[in-house]
N, C-alpha and C. Protein backbone atom coordinates (compact mmCIF):
# COMPACT_ATOMS: atom_id res chain seq x y z
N UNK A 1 -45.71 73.73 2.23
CA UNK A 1 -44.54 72.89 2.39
C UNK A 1 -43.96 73.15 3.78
N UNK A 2 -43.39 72.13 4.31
CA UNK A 2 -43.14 72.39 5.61
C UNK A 2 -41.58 73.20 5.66
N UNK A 3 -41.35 73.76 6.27
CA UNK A 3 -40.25 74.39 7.47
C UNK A 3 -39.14 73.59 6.63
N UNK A 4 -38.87 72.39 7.04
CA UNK A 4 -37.57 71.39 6.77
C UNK A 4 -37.45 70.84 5.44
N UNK A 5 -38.75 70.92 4.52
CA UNK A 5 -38.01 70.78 3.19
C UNK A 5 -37.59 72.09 2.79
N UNK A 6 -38.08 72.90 3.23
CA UNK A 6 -37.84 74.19 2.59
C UNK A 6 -36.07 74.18 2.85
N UNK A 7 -35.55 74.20 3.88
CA UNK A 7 -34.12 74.31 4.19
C UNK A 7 -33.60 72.99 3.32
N UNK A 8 -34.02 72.10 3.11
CA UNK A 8 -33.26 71.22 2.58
C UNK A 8 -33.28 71.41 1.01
N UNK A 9 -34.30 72.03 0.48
CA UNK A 9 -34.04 72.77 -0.96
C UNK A 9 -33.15 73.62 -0.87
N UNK A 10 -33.03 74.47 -0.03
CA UNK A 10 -31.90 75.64 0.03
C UNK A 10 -30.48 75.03 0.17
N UNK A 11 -30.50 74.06 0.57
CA UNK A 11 -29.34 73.15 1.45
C UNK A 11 -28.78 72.84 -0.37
N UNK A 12 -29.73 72.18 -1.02
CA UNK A 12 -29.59 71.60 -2.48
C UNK A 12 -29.08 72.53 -3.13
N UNK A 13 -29.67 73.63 -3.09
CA UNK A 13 -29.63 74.58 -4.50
C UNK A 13 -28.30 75.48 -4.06
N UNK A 14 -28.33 75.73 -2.46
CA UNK A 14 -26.84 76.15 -2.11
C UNK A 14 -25.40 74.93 -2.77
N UNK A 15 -25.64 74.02 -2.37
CA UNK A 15 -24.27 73.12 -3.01
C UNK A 15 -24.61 73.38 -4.74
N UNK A 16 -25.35 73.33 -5.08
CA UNK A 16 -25.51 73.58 -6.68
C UNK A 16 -24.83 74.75 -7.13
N UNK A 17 -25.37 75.75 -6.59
CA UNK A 17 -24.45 77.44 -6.65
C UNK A 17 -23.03 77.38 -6.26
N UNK A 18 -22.81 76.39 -5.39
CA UNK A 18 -21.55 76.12 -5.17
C UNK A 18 -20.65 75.76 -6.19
N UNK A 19 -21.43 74.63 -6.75
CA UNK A 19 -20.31 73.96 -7.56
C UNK A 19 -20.32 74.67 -8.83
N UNK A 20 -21.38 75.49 -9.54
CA UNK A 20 -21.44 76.32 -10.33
C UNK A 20 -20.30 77.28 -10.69
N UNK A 21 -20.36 78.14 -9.30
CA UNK A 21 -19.38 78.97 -8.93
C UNK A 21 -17.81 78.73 -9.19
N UNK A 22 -17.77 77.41 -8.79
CA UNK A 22 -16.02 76.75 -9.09
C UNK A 22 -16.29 76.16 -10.34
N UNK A 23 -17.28 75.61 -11.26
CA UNK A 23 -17.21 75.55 -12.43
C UNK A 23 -16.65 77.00 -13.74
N UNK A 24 -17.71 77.58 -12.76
CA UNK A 24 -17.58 78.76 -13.80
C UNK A 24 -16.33 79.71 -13.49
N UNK A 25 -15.65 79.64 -12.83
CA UNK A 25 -13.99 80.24 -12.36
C UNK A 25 -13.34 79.72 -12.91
N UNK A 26 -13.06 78.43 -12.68
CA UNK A 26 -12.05 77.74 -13.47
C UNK A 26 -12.66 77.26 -14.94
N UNK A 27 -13.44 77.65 -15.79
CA UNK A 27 -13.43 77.86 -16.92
C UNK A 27 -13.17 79.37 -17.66
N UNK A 28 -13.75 80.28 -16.72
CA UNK A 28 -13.60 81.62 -17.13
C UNK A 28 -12.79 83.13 -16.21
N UNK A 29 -12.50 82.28 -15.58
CA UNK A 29 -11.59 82.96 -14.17
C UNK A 29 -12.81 84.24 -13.64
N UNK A 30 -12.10 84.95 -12.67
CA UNK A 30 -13.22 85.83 -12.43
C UNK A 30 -14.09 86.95 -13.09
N UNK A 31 -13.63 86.83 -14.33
CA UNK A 31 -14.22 87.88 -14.98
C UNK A 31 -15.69 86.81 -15.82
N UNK A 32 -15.79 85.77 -15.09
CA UNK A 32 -17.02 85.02 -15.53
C UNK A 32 -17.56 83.88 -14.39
N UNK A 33 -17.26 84.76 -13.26
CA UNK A 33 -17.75 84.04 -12.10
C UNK A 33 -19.33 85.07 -11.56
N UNK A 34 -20.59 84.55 -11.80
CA UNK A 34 -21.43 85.33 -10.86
C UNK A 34 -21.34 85.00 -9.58
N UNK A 35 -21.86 85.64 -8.61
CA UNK A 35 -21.95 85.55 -7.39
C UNK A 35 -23.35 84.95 -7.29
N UNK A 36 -23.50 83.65 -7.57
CA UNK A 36 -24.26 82.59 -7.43
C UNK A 36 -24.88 82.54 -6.04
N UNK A 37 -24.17 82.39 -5.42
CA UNK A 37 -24.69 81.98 -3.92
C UNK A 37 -24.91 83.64 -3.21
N UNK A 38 -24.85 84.21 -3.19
CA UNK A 38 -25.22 85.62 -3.27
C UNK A 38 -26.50 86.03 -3.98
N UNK A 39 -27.23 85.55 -5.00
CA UNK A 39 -28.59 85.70 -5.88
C UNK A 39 -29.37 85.13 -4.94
N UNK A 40 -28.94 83.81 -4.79
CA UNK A 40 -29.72 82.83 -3.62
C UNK A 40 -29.94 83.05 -2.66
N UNK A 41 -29.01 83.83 -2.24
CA UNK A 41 -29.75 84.40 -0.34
C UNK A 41 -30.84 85.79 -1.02
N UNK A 42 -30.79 86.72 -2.14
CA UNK A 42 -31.23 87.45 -2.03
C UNK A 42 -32.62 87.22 -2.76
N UNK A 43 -32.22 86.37 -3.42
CA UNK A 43 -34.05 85.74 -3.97
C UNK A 43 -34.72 84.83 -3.26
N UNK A 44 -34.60 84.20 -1.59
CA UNK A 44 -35.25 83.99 -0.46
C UNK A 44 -35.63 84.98 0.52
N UNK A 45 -34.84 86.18 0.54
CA UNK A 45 -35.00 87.33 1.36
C UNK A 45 -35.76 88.08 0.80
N UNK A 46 -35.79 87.60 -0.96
CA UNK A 46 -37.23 88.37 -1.49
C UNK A 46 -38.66 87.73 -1.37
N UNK A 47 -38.14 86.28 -1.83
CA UNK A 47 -39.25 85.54 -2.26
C UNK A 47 -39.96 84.67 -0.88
N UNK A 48 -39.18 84.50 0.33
CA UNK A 48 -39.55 83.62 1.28
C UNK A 48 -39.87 84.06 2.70
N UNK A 49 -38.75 85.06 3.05
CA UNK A 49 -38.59 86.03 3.90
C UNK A 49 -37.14 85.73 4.55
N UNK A 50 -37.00 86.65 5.98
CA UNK A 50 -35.52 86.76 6.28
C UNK A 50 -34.99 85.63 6.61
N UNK A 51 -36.38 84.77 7.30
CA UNK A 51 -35.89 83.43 7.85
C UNK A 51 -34.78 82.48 7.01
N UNK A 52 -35.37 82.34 5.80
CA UNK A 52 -34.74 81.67 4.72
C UNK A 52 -33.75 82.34 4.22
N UNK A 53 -33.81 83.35 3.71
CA UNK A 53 -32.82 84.17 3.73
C UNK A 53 -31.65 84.00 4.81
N UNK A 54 -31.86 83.78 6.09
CA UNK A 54 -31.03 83.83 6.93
C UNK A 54 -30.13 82.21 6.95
N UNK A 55 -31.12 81.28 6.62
CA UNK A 55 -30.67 79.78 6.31
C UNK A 55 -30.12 79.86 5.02
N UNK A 56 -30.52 80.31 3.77
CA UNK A 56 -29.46 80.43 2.88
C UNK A 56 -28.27 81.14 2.97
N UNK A 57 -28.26 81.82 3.79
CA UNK A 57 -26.62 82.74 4.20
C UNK A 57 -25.71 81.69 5.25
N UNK A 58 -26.59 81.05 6.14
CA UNK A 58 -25.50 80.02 6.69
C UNK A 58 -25.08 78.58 6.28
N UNK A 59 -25.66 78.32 5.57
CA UNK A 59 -25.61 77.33 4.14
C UNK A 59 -24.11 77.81 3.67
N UNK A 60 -24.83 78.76 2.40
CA UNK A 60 -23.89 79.21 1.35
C UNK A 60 -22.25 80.02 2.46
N UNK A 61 -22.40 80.20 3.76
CA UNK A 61 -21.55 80.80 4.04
C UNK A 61 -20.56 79.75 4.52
N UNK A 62 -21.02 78.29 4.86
CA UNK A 62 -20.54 77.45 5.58
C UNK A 62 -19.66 76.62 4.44
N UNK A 63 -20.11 76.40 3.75
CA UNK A 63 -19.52 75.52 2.07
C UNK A 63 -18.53 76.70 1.46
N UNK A 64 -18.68 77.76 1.64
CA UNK A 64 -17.27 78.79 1.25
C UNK A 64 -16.45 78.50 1.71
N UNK A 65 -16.67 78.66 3.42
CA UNK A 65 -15.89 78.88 4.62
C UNK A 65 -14.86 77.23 4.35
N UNK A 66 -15.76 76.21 4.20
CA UNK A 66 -14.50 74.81 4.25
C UNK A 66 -13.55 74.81 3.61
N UNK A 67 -14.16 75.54 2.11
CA UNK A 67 -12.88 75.65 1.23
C UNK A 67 -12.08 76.66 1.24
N UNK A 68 -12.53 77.84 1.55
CA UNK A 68 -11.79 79.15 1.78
C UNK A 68 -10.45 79.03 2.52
N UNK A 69 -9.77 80.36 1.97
CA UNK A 69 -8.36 80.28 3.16
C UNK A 69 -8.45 81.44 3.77
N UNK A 70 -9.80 81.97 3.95
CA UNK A 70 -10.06 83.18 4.93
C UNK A 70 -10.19 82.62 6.30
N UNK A 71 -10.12 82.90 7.36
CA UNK A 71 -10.70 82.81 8.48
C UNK A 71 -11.99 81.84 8.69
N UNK A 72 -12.60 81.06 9.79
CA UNK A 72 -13.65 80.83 9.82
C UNK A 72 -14.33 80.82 10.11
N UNK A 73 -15.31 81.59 9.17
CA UNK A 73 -16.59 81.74 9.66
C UNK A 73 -16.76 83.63 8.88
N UNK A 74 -15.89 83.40 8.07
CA UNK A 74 -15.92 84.97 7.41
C UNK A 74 -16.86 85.10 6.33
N UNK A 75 -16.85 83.96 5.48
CA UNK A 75 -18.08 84.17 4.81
C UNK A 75 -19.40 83.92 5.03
N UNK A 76 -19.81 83.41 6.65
CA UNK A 76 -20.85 83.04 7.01
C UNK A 76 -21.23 85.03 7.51
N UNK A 77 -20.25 85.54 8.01
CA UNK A 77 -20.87 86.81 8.34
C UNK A 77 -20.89 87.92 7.59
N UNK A 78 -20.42 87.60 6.47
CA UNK A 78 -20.45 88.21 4.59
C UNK A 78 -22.04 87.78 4.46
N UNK A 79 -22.26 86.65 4.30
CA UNK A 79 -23.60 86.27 3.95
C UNK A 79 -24.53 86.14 4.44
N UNK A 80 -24.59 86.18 5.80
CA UNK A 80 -25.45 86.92 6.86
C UNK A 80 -25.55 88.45 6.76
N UNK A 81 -24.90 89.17 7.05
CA UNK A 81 -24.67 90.67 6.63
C UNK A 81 -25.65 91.06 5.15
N UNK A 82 -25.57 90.38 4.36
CA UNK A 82 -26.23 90.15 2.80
C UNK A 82 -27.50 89.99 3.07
N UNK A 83 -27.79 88.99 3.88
CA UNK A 83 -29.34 88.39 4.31
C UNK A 83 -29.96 89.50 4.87
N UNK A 84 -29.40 90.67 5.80
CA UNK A 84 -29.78 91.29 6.57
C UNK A 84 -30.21 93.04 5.78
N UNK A 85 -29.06 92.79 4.88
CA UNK A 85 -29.21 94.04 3.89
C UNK A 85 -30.44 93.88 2.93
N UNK A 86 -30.28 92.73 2.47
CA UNK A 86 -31.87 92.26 1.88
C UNK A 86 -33.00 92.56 2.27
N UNK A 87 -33.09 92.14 3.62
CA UNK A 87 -34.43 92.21 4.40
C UNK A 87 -34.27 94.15 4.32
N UNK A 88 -33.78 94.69 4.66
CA UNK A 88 -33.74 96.27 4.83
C UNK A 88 -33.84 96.61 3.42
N UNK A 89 -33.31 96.46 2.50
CA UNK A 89 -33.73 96.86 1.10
C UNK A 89 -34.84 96.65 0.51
N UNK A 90 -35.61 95.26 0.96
CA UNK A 90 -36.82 94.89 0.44
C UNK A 90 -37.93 95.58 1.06
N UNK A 91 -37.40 96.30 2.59
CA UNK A 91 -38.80 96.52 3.09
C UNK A 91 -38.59 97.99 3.08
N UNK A 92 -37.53 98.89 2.55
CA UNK A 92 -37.80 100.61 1.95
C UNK A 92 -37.67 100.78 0.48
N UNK A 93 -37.56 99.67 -0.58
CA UNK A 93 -36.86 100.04 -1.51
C UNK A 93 -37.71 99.30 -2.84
N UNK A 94 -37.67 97.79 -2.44
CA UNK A 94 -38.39 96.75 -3.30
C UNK A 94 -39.67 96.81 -3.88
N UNK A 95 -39.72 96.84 -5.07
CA UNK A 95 -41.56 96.84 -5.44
C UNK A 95 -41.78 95.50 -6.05
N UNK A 96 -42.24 94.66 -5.66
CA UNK A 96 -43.04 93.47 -5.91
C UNK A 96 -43.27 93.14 -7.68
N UNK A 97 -42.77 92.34 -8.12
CA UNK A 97 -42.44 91.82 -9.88
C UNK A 97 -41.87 92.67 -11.19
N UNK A 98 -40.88 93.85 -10.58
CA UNK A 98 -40.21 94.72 -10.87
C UNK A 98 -39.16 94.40 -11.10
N UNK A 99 -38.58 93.51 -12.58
CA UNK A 99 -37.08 93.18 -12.62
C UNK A 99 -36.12 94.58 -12.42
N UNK A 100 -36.26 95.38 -12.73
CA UNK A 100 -35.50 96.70 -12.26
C UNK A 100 -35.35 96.55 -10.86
N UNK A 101 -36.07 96.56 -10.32
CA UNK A 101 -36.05 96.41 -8.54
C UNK A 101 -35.28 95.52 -8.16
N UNK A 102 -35.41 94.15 -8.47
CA UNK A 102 -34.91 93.31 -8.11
C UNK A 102 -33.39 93.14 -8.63
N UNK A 103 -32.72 93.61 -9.47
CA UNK A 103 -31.89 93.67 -10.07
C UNK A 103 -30.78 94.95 -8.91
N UNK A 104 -31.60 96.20 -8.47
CA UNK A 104 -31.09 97.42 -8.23
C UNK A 104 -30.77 96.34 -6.42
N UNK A 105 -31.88 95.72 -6.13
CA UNK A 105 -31.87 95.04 -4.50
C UNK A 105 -30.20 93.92 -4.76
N UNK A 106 -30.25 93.58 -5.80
CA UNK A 106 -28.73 92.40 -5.98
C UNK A 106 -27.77 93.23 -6.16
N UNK A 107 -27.67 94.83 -6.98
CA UNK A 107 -26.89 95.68 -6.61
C UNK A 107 -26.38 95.91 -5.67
N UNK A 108 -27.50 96.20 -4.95
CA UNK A 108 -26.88 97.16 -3.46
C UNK A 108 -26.60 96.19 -2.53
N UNK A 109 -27.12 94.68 -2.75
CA UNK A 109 -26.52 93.56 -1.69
C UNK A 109 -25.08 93.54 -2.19
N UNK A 110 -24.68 93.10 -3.15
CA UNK A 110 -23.26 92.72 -3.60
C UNK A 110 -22.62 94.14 -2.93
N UNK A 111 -23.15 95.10 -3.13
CA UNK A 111 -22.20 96.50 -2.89
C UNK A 111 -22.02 96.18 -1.67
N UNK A 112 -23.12 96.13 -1.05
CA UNK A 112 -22.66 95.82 0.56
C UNK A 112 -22.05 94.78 0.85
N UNK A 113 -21.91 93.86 0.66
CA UNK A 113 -21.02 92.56 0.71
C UNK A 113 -19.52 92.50 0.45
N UNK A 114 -20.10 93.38 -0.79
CA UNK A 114 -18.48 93.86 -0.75
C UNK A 114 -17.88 94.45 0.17
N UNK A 115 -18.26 95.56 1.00
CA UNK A 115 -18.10 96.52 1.67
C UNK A 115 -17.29 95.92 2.62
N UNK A 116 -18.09 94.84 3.16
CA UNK A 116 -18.16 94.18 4.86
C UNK A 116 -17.08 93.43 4.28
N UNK A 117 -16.42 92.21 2.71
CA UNK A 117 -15.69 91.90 2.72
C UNK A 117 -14.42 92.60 2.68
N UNK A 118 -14.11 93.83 2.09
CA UNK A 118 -12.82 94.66 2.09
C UNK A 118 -12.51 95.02 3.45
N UNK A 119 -13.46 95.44 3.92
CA UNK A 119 -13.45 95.41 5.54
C UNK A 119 -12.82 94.61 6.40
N UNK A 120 -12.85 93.77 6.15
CA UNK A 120 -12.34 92.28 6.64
C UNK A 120 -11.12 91.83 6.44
N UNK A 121 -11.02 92.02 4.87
CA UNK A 121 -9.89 91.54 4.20
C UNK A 121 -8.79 92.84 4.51
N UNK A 122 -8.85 94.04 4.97
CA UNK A 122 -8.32 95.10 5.39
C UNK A 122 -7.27 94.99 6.89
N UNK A 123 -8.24 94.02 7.33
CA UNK A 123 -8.12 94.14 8.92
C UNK A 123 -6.93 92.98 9.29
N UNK A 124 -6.29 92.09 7.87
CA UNK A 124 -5.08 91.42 7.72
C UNK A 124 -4.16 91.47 6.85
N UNK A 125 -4.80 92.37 5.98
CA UNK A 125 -4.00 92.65 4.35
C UNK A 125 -3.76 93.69 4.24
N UNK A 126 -2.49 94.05 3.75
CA UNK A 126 -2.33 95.00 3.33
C UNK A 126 -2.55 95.57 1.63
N UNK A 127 -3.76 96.22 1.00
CA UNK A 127 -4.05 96.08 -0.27
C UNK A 127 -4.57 96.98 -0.59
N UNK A 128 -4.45 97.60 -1.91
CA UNK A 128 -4.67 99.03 -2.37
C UNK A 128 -6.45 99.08 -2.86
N UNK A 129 -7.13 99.90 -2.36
CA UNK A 129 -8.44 99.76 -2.79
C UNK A 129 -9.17 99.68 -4.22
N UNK A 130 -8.15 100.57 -5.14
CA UNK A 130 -8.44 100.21 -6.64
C UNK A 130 -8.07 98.81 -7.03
N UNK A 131 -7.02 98.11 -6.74
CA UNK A 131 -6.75 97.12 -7.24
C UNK A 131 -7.88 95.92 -6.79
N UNK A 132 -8.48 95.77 -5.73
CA UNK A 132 -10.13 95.55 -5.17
C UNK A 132 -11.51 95.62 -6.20
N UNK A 133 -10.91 96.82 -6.08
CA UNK A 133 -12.11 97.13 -7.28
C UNK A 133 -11.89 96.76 -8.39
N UNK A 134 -10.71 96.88 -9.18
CA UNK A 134 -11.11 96.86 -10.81
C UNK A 134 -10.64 95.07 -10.87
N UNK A 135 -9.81 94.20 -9.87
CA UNK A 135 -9.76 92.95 -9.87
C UNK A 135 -10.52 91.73 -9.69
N UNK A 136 -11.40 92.82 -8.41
CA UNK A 136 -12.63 91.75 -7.51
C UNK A 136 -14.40 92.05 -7.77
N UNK A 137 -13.67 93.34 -7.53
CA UNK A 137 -15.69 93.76 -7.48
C UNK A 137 -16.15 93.97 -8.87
N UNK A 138 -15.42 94.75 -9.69
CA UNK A 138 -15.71 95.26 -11.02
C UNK A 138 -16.38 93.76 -11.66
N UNK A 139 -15.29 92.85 -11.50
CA UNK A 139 -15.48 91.65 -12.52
C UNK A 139 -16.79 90.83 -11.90
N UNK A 140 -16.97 90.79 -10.39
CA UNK A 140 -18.17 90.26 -9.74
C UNK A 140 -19.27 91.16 -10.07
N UNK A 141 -19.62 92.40 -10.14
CA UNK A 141 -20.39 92.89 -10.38
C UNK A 141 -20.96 93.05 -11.47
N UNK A 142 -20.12 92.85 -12.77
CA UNK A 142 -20.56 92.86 -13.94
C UNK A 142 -21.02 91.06 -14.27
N UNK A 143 -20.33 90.55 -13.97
CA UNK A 143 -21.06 89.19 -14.39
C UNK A 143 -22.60 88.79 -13.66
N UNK A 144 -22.59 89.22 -11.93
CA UNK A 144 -23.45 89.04 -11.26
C UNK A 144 -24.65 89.80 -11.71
N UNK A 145 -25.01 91.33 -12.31
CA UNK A 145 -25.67 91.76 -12.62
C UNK A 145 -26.46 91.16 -14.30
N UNK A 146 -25.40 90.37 -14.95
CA UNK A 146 -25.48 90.06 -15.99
C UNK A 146 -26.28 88.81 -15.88
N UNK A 147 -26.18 88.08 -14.85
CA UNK A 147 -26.72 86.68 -14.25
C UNK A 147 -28.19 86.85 -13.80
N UNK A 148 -28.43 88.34 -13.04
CA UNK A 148 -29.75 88.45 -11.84
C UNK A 148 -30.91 87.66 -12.65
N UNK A 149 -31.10 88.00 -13.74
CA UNK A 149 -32.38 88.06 -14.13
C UNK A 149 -33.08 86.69 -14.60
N UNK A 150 -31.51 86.23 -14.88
CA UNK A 150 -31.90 84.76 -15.77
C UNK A 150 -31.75 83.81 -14.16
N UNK A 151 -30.83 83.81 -13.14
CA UNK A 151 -30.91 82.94 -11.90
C UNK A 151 -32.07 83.50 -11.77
N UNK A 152 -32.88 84.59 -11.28
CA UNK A 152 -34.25 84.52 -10.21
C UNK A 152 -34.89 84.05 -11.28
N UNK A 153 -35.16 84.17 -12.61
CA UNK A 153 -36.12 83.35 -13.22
C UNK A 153 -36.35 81.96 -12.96
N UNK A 154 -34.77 81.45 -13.47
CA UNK A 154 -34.84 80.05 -12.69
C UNK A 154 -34.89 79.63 -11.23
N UNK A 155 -34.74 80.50 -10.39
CA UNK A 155 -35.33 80.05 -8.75
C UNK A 155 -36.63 80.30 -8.95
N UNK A 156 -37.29 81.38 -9.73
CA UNK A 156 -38.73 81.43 -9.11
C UNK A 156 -39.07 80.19 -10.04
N UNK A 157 -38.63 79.48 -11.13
CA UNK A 157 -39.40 78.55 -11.63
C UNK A 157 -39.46 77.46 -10.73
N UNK A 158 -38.19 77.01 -10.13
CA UNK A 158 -37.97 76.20 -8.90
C UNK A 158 -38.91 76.33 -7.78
N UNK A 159 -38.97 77.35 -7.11
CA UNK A 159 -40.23 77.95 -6.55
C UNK A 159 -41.64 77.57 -6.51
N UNK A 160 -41.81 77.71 -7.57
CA UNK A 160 -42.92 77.30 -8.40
C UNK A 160 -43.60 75.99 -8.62
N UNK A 161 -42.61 75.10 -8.79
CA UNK A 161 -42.75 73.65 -9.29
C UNK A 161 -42.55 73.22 -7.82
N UNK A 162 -41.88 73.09 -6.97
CA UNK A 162 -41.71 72.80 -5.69
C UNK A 162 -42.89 73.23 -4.97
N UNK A 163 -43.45 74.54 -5.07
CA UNK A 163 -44.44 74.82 -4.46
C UNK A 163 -43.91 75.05 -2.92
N UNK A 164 -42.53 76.24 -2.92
CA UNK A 164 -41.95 76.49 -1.69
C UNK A 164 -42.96 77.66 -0.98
């Protein structure tokens, strides 16, 4: 498949994760939001390489960023940062059709994502780090980990049938 459908599937399946994401918030607030668009950069950085990986992070970072009331261009370097942690996790850490692996690689991306976002959100806010955690990350992390297995199934089926 060439180069340009490939981005334009990502382009698709990024607005899809998108609207997912605000579906599933405003039905279940954040304690039932996965980090959708976050699976997606990290199951191209597994499954495609960084390139894609790197086009799904400016995708998914650019469709945050319009609606966001962060800064712009903050979640493009959240999800770049993600893309980049991927590629470094996959190539000391990752073993090839290992849902454990792949599960522990969406771990340590979100951890880091998080990281780079408190970071950020630090550098204008004034905000206590537990309240971060048990408000933002706790509830993203438990749904997102709860999500890994069943989203990469369904991307690699996508994958698959597309013949990316």
């Amino acid at each position: 498949m060439s180069p340009m459908k490939r981005i334009i599937i990502i382009a698709l399946l990024a607005y899809l994760f998108f609207i997912l994401e605000f579906i599933l918030y405003d039905l279940f607030g954040p304690w039932g939001q996965p980090q959708l668009l976050l699976l997606l950069i990290v199951f191209f950085g597994l499954y495609a390489g960084i390139r894609y990986s790197i086009a799904a992070a400016l995708i998914a970072g650019l469709l945050k960023d319009i609606v966001g009331l962060e800064l712009w261009g903050t979640h493009v370097f959240i999800f770049l940062c993600a893309a980049y942690v991927t590629t470094l996790v996959r190539r000391n850490f990752y073993q090839p059709g290992s849902p454990f692996s792949r599960a522990a690689v969406a771990f340590l991306v979100l951890a880091g994502s998080f990281i780079v976002e408190v970071l950020l959100y630090l550098m204008r806010h004034d905000v206590h780090g537990a309240e971060l955690f048990t408000n933002v990350f706790f509830p993203q992390l438990l749904t997102t980990m709860v999500a890994v297995t069943f989203v990469f199934n369904r991307l690699r089926d996508v994958a698959i049938g597309l013949k990316l």
